[in-house]
Protein backbone atom coordinates (compact mmCIF):
# COMPACT_ATOMS: atom_id res chain seq x y z
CA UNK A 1 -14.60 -7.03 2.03
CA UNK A 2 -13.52 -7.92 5.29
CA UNK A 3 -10.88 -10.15 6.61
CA UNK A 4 -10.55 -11.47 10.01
CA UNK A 5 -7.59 -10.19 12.37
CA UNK A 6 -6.60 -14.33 12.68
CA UNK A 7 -5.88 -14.08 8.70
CA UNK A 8 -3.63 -11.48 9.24
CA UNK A 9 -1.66 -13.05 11.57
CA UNK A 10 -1.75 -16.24 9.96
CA UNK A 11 -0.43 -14.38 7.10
CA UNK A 12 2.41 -12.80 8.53
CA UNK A 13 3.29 -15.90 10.51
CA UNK A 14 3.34 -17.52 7.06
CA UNK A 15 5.24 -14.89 5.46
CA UNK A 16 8.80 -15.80 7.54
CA UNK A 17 8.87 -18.78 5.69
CA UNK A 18 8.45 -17.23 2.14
CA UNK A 19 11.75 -17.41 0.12
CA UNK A 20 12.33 -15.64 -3.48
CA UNK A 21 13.02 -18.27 -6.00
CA UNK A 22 14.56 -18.27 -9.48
CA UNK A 23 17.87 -18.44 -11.70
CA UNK A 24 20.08 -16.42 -13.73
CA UNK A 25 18.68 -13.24 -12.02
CA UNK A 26 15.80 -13.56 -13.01
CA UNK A 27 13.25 -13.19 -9.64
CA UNK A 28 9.79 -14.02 -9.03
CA UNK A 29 7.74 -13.80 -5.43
CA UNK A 30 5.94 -16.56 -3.91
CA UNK A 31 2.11 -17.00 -5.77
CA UNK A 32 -0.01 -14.30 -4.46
CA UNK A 33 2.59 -12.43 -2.95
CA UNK A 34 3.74 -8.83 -3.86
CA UNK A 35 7.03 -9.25 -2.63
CA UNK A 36 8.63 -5.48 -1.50
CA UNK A 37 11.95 -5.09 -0.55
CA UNK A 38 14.63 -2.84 -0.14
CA UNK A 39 17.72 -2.46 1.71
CA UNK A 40 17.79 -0.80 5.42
CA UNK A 41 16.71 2.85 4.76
CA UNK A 42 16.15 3.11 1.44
CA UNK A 43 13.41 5.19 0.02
CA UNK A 44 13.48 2.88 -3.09
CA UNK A 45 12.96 -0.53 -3.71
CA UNK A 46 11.75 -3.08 -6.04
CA UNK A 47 8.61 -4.66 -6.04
CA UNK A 48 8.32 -8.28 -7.47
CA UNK A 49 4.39 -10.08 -8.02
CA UNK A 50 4.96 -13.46 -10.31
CA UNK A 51 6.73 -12.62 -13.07
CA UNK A 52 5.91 -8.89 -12.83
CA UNK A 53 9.01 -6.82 -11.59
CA UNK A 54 9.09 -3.07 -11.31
CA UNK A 55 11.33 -0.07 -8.83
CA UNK A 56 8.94 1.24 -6.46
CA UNK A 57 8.95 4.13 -3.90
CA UNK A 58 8.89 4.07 0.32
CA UNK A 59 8.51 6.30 2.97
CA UNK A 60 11.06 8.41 3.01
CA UNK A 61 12.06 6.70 6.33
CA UNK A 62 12.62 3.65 4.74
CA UNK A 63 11.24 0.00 5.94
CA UNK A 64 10.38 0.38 9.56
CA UNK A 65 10.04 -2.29 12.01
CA UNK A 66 8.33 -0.53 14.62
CA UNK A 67 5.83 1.85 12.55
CA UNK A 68 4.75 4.88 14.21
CA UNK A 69 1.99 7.94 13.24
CA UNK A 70 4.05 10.57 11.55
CA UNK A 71 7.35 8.44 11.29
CA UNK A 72 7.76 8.77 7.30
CA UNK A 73 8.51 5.17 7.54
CA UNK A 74 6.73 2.20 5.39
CA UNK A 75 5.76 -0.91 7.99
CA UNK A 76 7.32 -3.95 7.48
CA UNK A 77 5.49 -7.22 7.72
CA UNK A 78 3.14 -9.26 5.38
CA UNK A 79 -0.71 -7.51 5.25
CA UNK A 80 -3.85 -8.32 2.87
CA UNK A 81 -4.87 -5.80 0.46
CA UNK A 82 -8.82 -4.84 1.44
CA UNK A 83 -9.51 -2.82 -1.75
CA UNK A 84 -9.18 -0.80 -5.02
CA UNK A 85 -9.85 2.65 -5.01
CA UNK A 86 -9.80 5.25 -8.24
CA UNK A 87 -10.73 8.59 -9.20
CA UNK A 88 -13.61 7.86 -12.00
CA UNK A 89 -13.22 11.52 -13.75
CA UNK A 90 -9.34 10.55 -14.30
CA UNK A 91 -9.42 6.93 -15.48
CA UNK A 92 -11.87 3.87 -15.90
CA UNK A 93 -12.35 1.11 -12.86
CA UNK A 94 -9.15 -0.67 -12.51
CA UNK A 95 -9.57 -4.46 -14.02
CA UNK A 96 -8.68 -5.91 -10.66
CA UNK A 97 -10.28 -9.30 -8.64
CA UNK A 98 -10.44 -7.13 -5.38
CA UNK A 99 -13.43 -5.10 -4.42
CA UNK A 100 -13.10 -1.64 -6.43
CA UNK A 101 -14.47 1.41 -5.27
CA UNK A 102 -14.46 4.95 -6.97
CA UNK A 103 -13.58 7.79 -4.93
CA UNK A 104 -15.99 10.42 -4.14
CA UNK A 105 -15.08 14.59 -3.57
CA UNK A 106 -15.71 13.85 0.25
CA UNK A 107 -13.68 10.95 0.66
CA UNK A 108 -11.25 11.29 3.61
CA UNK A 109 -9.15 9.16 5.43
CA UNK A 110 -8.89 10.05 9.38
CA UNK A 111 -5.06 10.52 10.61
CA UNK A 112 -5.84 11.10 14.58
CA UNK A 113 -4.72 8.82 16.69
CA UNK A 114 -7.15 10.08 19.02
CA UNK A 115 -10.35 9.64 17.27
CA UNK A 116 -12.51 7.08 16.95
CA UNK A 117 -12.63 6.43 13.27
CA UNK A 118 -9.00 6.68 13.34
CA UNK A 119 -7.34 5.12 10.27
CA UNK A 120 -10.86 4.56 8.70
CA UNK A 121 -12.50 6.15 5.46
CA UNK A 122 -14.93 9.32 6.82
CA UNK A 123 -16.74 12.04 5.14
CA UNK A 124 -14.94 15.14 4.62
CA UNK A 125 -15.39 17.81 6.04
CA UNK A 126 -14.41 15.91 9.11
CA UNK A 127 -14.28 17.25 12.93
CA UNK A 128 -10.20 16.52 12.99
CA UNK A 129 -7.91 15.70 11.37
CA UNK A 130 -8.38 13.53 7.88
CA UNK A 131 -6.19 13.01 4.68
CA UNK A 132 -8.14 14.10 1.50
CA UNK A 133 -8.76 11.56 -0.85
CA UNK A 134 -9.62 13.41 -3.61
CA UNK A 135 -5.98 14.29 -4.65
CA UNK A 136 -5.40 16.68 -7.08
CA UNK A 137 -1.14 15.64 -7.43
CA UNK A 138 -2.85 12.40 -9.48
CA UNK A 139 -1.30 10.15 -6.71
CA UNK A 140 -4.00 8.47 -5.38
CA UNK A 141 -5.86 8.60 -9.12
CA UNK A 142 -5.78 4.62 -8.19
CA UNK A 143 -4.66 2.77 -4.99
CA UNK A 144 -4.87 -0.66 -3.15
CA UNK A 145 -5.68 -0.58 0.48
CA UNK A 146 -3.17 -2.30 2.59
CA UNK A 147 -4.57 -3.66 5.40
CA UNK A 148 -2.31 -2.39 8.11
CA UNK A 149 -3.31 -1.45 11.79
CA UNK A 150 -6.79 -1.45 10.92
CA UNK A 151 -8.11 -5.15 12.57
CA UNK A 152 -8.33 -3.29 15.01
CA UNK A 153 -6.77 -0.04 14.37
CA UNK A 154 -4.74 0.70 17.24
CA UNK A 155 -3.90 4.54 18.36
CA UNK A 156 -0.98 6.15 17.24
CA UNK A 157 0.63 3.07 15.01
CA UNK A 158 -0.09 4.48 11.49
CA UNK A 159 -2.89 5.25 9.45
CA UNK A 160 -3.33 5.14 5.68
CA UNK A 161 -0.93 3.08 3.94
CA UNK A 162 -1.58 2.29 0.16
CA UNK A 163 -0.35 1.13 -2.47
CA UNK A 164 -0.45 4.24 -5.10
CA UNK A 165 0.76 6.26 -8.07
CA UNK A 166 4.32 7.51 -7.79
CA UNK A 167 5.15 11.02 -7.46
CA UNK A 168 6.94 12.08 -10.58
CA UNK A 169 9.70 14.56 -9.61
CA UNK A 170 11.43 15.14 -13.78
CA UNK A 171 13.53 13.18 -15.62
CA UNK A 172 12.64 9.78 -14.58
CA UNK A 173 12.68 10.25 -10.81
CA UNK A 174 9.77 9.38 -8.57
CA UNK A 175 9.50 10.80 -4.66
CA UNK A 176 9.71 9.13 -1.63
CA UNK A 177 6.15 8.61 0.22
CA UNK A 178 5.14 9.63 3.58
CA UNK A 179 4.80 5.74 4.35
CA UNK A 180 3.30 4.11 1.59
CA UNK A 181 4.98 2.24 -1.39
CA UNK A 182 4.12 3.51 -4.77
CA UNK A 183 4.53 2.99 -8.19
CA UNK A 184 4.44 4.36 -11.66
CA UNK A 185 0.62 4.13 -12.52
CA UNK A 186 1.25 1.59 -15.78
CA UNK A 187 2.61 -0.82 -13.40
CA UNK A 188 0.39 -0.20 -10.37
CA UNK A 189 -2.61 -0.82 -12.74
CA UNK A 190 -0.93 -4.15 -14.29
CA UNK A 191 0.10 -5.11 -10.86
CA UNK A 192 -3.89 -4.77 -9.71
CA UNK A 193 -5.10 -7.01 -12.77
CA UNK A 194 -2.89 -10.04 -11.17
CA UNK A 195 -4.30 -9.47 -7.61
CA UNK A 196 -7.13 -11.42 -5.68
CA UNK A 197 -8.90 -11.24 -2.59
CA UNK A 198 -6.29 -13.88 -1.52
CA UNK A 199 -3.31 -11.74 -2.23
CA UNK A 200 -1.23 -10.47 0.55
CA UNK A 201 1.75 -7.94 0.58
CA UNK A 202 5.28 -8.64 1.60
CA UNK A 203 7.42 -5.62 3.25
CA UNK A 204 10.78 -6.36 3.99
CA UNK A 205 14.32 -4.72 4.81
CA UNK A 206 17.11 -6.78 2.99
């Protein structure tokens, strides 16, 4: 699935009007929206879709305004998700409304700001520099595709930001990312059953 560079924008000039709504703390995000937030440099936050509500992970940079190759930080702004991908030897196809893909051995995902499949899926192995899918750490055993610098992609702004499984670190911790936001994989895969084609994702400092 593709969607147009205009829906982006027109997404993200939407999303400064958005406004959390609800009543005896009890929060829930604008329809459609995964609402992420977390104060300024934070590695955790929470993430909010409907009624759903769960503590998610960052970069360990925190929320970044100005996102960067390499930074650790997690862009903020409101982006589509472009697709579900999973690793089919660990778990079944997510139930999800977005296109869902399962991830092959050779799956890669290019991190060079100089080449041109930058921030793209490629086949692995690749001529430079590329981010294996095919995770053995169970992290990316399922993962939404935020659609960040890639309409176009532009050199050197960040590459390969998902939405994925949470590092467990013991005893109920999770670990930062290197610039995604993840979650425990129960909630990441009952956060995918809620989304559509139509959903976006809301990153925001607070």
């Amino acid at each position: 699935m593709q969607i147009s560079r205009r829906a982006v924008l027109g997404a993200a000039s939407v999303g400064a009007s958005f406004a959390l709504s609800g009543c005896a703390g009890f929060m829930t995000s604008p329809a459609n929206v995964i609402d992420v937030s977390a104060p300024p440099g934070a590695i955790e936050g929470t993430l909010r879709f409907g009624a759903l509500e769960y503590p998610c992970m960052l970069g360990r940079s925190g929320i970044v305004a100005s996102k960067h190759e390499g930074d650790g930080g997690t862009p903020a702004g409101v982006f589509p998700l472009r697709e579900v991908r999973y690793r089919p030897d660990r778990l079944s196809a997510p139930t999800t409304r977005l296109p869902v893909y399962a991830t092959r051995q050779s799956d890669g995902w290019c991190d060079d700001p100089n080449d041109p499949a930058y921030n793209r899926l490629v086949a692995l192995p690749y001529r430079t520099s590329a981010e294996n899918m095919w995770r053995n750490d169970g992290l990316y055993d399922a993962l939404a595709v935020i659609g960040y610098n890639d309409s176009p992609p532009v050199a050197g702004l960040g590459s390969a930001i998902f939405l994925h499984v949470a590092r467990e670190l013991g005893g109920g911790k999770l670990g930062p990312t290197v610039g995604c936001v993840s979650l425990k994989k129960d909630d990441l895969l009952s956060v995918l059953t809620k989304c559509t084609p139509a959903t976006t994702i809301r990153i925001r400092a607070t």
